[in-house]
C-alpha atoms as a PDB file:
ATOM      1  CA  UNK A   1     400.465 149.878  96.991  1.00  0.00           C
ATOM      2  CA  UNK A   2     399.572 147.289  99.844  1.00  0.00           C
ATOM      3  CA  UNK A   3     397.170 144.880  99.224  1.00  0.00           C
ATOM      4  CA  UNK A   4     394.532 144.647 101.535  1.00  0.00           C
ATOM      5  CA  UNK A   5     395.279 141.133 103.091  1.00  0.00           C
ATOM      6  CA  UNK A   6     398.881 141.799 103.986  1.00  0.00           C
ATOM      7  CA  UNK A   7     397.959 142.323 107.669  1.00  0.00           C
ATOM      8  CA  UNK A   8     396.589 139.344 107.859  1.00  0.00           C
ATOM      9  CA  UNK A   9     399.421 137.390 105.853  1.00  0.00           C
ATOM     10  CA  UNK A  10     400.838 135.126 108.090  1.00  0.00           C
ATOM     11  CA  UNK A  11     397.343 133.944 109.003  1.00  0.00           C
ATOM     12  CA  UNK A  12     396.409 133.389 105.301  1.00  0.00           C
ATOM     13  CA  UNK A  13     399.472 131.613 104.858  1.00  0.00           C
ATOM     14  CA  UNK A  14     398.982 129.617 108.177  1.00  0.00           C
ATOM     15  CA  UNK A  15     395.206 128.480 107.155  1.00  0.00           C
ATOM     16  CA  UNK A  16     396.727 127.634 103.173  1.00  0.00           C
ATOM     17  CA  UNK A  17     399.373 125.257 105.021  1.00  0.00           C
ATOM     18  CA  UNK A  18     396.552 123.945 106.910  1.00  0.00           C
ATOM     19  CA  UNK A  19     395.068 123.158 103.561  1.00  0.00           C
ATOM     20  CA  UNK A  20     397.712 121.802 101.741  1.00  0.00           C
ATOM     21  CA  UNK A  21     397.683 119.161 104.864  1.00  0.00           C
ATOM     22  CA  UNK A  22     394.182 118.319 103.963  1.00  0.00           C
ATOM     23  CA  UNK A  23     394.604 117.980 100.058  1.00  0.00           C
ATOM     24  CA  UNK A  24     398.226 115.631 100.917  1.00  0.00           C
ATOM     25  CA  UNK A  25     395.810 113.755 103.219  1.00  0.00           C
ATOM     26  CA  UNK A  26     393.725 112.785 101.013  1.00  0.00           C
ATOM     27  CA  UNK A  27     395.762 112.075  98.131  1.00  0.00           C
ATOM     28  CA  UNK A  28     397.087 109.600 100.917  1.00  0.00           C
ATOM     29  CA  UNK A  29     393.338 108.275 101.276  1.00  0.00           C
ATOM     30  CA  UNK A  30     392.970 107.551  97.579  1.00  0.00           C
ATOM     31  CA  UNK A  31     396.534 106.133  97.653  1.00  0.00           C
ATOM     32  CA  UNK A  32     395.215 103.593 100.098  1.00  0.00           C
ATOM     33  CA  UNK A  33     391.970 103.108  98.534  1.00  0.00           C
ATOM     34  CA  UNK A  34     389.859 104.430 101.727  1.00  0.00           C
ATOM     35  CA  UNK A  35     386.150 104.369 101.604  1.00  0.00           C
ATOM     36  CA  UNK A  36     384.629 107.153  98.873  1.00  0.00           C
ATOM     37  CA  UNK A  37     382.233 108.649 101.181  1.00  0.00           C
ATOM     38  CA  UNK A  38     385.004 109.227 104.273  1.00  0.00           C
ATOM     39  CA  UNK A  39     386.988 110.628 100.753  1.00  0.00           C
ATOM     40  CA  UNK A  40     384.073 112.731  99.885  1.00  0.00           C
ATOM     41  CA  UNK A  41     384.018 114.007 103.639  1.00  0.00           C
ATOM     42  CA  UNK A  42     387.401 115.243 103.664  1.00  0.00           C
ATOM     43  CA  UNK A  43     386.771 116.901 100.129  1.00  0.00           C
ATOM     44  CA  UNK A  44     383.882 119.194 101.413  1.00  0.00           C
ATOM     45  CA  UNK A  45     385.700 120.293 104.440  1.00  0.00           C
ATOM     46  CA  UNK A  46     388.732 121.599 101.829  1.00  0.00           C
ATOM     47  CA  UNK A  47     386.358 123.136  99.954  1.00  0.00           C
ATOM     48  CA  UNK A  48     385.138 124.751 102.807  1.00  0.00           C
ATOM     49  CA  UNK A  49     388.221 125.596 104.125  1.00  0.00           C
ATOM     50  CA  UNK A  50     389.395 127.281 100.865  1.00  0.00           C
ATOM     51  CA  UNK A  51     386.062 128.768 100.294  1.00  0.00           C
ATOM     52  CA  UNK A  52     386.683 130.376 103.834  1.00  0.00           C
ATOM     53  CA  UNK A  53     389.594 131.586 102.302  1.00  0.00           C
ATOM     54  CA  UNK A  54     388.358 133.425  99.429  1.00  0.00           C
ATOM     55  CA  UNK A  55     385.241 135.182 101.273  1.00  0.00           C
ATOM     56  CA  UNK A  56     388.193 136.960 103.897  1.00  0.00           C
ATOM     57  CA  UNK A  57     390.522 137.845 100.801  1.00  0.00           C
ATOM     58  CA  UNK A  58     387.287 139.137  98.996  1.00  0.00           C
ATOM     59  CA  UNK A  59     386.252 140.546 102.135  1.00  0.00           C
ATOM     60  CA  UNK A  60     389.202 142.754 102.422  1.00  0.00           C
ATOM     61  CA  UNK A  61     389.121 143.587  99.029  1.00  0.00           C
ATOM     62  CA  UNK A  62     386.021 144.847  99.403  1.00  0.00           C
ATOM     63  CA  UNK A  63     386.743 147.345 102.577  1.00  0.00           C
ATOM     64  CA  UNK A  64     389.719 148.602 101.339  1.00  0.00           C
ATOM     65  CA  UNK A  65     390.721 147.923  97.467  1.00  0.00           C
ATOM     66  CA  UNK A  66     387.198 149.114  96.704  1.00  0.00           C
ATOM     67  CA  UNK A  67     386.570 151.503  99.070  1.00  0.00           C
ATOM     68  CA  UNK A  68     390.011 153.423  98.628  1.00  0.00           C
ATOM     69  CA  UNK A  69     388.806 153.514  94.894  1.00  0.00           C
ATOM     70  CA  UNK A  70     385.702 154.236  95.442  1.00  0.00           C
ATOM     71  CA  UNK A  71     386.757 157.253  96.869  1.00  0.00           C
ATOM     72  CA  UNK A  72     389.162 158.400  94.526  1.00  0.00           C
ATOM     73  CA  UNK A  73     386.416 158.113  91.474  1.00  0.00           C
ATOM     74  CA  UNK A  74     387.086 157.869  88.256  1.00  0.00           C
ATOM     75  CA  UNK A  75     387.471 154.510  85.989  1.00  0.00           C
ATOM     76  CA  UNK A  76     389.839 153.029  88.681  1.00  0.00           C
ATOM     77  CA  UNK A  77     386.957 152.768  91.125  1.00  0.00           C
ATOM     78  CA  UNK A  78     384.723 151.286  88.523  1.00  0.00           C
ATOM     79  CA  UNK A  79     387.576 148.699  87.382  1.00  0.00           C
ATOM     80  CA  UNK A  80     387.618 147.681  91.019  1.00  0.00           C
ATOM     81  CA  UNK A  81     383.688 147.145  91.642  1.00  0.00           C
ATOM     82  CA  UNK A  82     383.737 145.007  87.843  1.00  0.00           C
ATOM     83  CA  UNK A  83     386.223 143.029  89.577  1.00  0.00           C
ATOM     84  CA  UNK A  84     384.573 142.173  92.749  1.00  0.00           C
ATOM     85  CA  UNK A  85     381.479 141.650  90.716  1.00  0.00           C
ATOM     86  CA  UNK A  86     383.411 139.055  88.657  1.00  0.00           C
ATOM     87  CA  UNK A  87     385.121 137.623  91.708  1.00  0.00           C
ATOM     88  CA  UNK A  88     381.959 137.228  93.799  1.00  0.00           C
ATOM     89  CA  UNK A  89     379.739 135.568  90.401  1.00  0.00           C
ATOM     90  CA  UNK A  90     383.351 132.994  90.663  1.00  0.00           C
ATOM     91  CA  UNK A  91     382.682 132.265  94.215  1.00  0.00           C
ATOM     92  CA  UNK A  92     378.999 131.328  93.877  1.00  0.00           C
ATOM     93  CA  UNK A  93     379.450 129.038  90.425  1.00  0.00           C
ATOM     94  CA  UNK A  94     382.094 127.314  92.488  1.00  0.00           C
END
């Protein structure tokens, strides 16, 4: 079985790179001591970025990993609704 985000792969992959650029940025920053609230800046917009992230892979998993389930019935459909549940309560302690 395909997961759900595999059409959209290369452009998860492409925004994760994007990312990692970010997070080796500002180990740089700390590296050179830069000023804690231009640190701070850069932290919220990769949180943001990865946050964006998760709410298109949860997304996804929600209209198709769920719904395919959902129609099928049965214990598989309500092991994949628990698990959005639990990935959704994640997202908004994060």
């Amino acid at each position: 079985m395909a997961h759900a985000y595999i059409g959209d792969k290369d452009a998860y992959l492409k925004r994760l790179r994007r990312i990692e650029g970010q997070i080796r940025g500002l180990q740089r920053m700390v590296e050179q001591e830069e000023y804690c609230i231009d640190i701070l800046t850069q932290v919220s917009a990769a949180t943001k970025a990865l946050q964006s992230v998760a709410l298109g892979l949860l997304d996804e998993h929600l209209a198709h990993c769920v719904v395919d389930a959902a129609r099928e019935g049965g214990p598989e459909a309500q092991t994949k609704v628990r698990e959005a549940s639990e990935a959704i309560a994640r997202l908004v302690r994060s």
